[in-house]
C-alpha atoms as a PDB file:
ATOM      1  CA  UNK A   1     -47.562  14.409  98.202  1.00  0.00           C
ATOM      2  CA  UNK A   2     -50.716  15.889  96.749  1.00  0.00           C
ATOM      3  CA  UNK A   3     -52.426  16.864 100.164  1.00  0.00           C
ATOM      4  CA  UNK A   4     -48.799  19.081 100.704  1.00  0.00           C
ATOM      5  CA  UNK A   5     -48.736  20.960  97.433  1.00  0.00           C
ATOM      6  CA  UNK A   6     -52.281  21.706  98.627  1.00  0.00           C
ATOM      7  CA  UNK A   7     -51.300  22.943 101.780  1.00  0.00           C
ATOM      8  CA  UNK A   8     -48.441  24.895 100.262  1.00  0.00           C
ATOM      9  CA  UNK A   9     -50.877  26.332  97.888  1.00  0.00           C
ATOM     10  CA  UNK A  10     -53.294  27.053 100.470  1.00  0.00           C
ATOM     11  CA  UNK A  11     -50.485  28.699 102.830  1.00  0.00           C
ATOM     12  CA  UNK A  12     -48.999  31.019 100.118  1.00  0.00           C
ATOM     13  CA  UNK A  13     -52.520  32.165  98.875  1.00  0.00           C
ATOM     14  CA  UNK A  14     -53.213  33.002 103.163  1.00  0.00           C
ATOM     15  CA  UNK A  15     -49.923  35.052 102.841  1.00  0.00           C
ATOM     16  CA  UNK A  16     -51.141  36.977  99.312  1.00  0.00           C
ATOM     17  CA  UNK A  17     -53.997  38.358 101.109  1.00  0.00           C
ATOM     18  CA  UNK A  18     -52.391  39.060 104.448  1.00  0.00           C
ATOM     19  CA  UNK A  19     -49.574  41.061 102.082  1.00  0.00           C
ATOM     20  CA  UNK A  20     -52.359  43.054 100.337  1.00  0.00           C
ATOM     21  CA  UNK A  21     -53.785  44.498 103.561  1.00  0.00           C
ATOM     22  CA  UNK A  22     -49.877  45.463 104.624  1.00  0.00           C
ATOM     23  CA  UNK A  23     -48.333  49.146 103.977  1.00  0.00           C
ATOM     24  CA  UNK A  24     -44.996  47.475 103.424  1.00  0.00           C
ATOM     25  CA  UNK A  25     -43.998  43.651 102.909  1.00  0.00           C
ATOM     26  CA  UNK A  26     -41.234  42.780 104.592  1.00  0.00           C
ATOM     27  CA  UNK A  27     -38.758  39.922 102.895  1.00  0.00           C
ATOM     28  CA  UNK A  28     -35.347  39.022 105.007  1.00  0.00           C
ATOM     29  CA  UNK A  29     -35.029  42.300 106.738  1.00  0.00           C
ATOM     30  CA  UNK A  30     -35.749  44.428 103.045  1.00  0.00           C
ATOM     31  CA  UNK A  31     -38.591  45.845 103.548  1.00  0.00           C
ATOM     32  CA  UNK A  32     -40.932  46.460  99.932  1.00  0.00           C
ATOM     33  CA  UNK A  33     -44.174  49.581  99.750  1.00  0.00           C
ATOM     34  CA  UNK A  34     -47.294  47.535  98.386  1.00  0.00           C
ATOM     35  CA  UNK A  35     -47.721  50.311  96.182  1.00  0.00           C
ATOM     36  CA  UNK A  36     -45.263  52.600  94.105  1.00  0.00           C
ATOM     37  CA  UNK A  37     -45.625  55.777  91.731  1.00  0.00           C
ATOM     38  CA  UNK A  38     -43.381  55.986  89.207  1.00  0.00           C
ATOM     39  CA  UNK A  39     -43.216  58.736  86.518  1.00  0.00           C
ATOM     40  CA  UNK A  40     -46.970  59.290  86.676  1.00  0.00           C
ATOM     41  CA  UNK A  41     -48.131  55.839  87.083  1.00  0.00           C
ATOM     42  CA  UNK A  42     -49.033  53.753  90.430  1.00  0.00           C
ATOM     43  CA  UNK A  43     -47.275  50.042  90.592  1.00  0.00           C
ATOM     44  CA  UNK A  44     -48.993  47.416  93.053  1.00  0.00           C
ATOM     45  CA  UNK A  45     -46.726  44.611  94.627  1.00  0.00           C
ATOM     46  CA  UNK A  46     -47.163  41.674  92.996  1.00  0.00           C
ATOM     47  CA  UNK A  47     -44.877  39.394  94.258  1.00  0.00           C
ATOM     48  CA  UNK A  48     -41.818  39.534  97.098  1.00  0.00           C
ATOM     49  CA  UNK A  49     -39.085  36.858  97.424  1.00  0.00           C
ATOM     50  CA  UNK A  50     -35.781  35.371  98.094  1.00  0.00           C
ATOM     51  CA  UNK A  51     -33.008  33.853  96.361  1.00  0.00           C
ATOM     52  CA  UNK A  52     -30.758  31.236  98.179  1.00  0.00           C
ATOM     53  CA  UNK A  53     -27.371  29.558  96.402  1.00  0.00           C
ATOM     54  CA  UNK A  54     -27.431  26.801  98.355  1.00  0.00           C
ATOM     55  CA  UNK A  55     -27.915  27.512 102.032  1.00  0.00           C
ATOM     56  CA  UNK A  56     -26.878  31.625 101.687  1.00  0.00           C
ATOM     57  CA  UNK A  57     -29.499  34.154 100.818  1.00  0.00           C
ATOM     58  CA  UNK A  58     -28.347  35.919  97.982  1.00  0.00           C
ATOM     59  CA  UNK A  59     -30.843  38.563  97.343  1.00  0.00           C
ATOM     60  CA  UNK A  60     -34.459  39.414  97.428  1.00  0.00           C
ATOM     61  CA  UNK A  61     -36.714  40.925  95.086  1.00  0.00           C
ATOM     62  CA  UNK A  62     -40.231  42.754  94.667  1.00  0.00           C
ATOM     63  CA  UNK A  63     -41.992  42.670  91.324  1.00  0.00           C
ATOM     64  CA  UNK A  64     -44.166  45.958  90.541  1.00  0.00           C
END
């Protein structure tokens, strides 16, 4: 069990850095801009993902 939280650790840090050198991230077909402006101020990605209720994707979501 340890060795595949490792591996899941490992993967999803692989898929950070892949995401950072990415115009856009895309997360079930909604695609997110790695970087915003916003009255004045420039927002990086930090995070993109997707929420399931039970086997149906519900919605995704990008946090600036």
């Amino acid at each position: 069990m340890r060795g595949f939280i490792v591996a899941a650790l490992l993967a999803a840090g692989g898929l950070v850095g892949a995401a950072a050198r990415a115009d856009t991230v895309e997360v079930a077909n909604v695609k997110y801009e790695t970087a915003v402006d916003l009255a004045g101020q420039k927002l990086q990605l930090n995070g993109a993902g997707i929420r399931y209720k039970f086997v149906v994707k519900v919605y995704t979501a990008g946090l600036y």
